[in-house]
C-alpha atoms as a PDB file:
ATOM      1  CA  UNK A   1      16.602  17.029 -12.845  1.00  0.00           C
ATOM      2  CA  UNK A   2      14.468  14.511 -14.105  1.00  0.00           C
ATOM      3  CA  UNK A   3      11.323  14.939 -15.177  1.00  0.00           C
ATOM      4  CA  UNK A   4       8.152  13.615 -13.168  1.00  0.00           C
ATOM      5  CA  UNK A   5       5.083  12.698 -14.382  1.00  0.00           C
ATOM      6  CA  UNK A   6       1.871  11.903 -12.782  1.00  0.00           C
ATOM      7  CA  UNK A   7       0.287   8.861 -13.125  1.00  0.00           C
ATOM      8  CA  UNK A   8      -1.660   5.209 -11.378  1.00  0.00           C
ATOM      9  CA  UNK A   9      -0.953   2.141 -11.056  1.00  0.00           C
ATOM     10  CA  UNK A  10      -0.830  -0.372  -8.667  1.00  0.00           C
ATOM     11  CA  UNK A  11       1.459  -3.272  -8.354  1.00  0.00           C
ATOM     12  CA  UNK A  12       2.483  -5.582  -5.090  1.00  0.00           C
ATOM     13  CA  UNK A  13       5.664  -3.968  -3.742  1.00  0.00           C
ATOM     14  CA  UNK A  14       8.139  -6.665  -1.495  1.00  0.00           C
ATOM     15  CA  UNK A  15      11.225  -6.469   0.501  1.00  0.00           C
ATOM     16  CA  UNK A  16      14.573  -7.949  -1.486  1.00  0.00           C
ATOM     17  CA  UNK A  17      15.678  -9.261   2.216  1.00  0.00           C
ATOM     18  CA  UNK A  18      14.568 -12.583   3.661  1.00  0.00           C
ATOM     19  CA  UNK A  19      14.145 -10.573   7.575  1.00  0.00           C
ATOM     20  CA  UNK A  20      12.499  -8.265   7.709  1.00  0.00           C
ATOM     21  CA  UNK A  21      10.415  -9.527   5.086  1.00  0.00           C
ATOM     22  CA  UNK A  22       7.265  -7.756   4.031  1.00  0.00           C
ATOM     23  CA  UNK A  23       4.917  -7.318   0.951  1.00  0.00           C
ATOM     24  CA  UNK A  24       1.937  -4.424   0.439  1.00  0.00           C
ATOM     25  CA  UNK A  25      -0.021  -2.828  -2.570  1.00  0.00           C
ATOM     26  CA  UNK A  26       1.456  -0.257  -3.578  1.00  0.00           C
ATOM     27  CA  UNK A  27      -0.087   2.552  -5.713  1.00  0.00           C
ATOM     28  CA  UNK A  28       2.057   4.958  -7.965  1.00  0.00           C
ATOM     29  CA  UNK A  29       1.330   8.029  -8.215  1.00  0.00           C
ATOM     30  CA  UNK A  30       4.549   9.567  -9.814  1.00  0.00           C
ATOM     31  CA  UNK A  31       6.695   8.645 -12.104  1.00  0.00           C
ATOM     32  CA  UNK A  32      10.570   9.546 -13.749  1.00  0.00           C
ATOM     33  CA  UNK A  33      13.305   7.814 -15.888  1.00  0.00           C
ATOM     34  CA  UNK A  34      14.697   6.251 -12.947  1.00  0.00           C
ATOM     35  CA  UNK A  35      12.626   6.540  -9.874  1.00  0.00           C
ATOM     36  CA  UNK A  36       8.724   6.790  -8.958  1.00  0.00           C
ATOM     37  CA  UNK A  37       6.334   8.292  -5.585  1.00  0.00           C
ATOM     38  CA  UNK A  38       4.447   5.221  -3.951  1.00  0.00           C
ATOM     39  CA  UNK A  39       1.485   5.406  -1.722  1.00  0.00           C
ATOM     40  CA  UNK A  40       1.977   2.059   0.937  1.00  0.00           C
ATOM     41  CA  UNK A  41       0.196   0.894   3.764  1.00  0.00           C
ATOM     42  CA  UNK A  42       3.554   0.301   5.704  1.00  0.00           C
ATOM     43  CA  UNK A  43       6.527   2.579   6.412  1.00  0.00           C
ATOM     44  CA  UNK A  44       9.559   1.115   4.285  1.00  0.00           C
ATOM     45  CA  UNK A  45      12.793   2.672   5.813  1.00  0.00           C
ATOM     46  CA  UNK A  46      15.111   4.601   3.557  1.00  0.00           C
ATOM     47  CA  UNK A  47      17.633   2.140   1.675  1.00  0.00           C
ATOM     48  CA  UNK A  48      15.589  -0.727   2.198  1.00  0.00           C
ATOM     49  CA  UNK A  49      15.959  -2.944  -1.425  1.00  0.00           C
ATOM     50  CA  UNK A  50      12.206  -3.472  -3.235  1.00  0.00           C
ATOM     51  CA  UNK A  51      11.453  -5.408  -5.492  1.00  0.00           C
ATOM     52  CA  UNK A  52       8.389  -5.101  -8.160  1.00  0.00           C
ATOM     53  CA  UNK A  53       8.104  -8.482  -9.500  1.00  0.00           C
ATOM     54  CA  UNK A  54       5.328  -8.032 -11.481  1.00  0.00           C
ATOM     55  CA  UNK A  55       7.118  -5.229 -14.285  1.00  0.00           C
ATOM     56  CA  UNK A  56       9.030  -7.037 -16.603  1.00  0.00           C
ATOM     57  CA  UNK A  57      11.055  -9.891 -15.278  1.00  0.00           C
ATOM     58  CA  UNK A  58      11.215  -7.865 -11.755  1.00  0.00           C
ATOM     59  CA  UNK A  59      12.376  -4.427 -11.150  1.00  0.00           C
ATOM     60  CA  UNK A  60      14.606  -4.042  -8.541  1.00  0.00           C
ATOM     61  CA  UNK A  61      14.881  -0.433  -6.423  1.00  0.00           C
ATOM     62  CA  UNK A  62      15.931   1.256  -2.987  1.00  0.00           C
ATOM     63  CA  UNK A  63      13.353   3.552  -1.197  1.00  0.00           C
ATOM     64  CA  UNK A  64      15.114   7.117  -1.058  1.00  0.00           C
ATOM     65  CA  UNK A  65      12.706   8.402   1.302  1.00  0.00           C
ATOM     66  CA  UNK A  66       9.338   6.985   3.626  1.00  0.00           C
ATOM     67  CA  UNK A  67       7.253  10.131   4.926  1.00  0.00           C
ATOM     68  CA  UNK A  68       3.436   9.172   6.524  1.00  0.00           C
ATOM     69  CA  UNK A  69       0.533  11.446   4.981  1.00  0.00           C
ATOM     70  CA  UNK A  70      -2.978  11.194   5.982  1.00  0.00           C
ATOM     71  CA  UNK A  71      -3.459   7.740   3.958  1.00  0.00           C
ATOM     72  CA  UNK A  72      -0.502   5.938   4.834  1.00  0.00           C
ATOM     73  CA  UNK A  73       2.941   6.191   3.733  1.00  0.00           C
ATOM     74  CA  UNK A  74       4.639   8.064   0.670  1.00  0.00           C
ATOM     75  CA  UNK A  75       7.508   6.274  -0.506  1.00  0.00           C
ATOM     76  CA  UNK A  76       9.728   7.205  -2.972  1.00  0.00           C
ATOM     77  CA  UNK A  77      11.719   4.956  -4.937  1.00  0.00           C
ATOM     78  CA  UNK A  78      14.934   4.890  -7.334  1.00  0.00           C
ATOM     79  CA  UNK A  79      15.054   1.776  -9.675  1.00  0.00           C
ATOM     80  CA  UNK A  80      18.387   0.192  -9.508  1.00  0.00           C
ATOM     81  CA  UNK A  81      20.408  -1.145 -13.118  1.00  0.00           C
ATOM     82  CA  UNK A  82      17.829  -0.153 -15.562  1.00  0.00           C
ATOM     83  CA  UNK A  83      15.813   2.560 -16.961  1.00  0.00           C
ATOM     84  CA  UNK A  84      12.466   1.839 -16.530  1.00  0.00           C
ATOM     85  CA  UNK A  85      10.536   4.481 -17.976  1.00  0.00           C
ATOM     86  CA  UNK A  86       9.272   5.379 -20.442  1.00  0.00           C
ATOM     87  CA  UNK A  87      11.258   2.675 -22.329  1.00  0.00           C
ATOM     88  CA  UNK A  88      10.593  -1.046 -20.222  1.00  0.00           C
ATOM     89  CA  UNK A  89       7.610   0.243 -18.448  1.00  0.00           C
ATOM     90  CA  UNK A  90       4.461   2.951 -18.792  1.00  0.00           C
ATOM     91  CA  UNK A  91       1.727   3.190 -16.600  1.00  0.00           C
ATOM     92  CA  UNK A  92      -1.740   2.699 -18.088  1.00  0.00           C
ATOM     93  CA  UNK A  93      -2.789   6.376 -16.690  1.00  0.00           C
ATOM     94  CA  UNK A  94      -0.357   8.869 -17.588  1.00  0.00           C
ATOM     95  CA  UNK A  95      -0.704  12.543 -17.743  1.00  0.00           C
ATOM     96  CA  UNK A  96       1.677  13.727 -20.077  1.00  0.00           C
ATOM     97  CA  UNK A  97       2.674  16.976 -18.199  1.00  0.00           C
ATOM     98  CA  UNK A  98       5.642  17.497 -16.252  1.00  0.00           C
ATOM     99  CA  UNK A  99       5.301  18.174 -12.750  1.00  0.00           C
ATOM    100  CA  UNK A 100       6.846  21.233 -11.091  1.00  0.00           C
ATOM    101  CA  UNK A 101       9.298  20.777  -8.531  1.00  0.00           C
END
């Protein structure tokens, strides 16, 4: 089990495919070693490939799951190749407390 953490940020969030191509702001809201909790505008259907191009030199993930709340869409992502937290990436609000599960 990893260990989630809350935190914000907000990033622009795109499709890896040329069709169906999209792009949104995405706010996260949750984060862990390899994966993170997005609130999006849009549905993103499981295994679609996302890319955040403005971490690093990109990070590259594949939504696990897309489930609509009250304020759009909660998507949850795993990053693909790399760790990306806490070690390439932090978020600048962080709450150092682990989240139960």
């Amino acid at each position: 089990m990893q260990k989630h953490l809350q935190c914000l940020d907000t990033f622009r969030i795109e499709s890896c495919a040329a069709a169906p191509s999209f792009h949104d702001c995405a706010i996260l809201l949750e984060i862990w070693e390899f994966g993170g909790l997005l609130q999006t505008n849009i549905a993103i259907p499981p295994q679609s490939g996302v890319q955040i191009p403005s971490i690093g030199h990109g990070i590259y993930a594949e939504v696990v799951s897309c489930q609509q709340d009250d304020y759009g869409f909660l998507v949850e992502i795993a990053i693909k190749g790399e760790e990306w937290f806490p070690g390439h990436y932090t978020p600048p609000y962080l709450i150092s407390e682990e989240l139960s599960s």
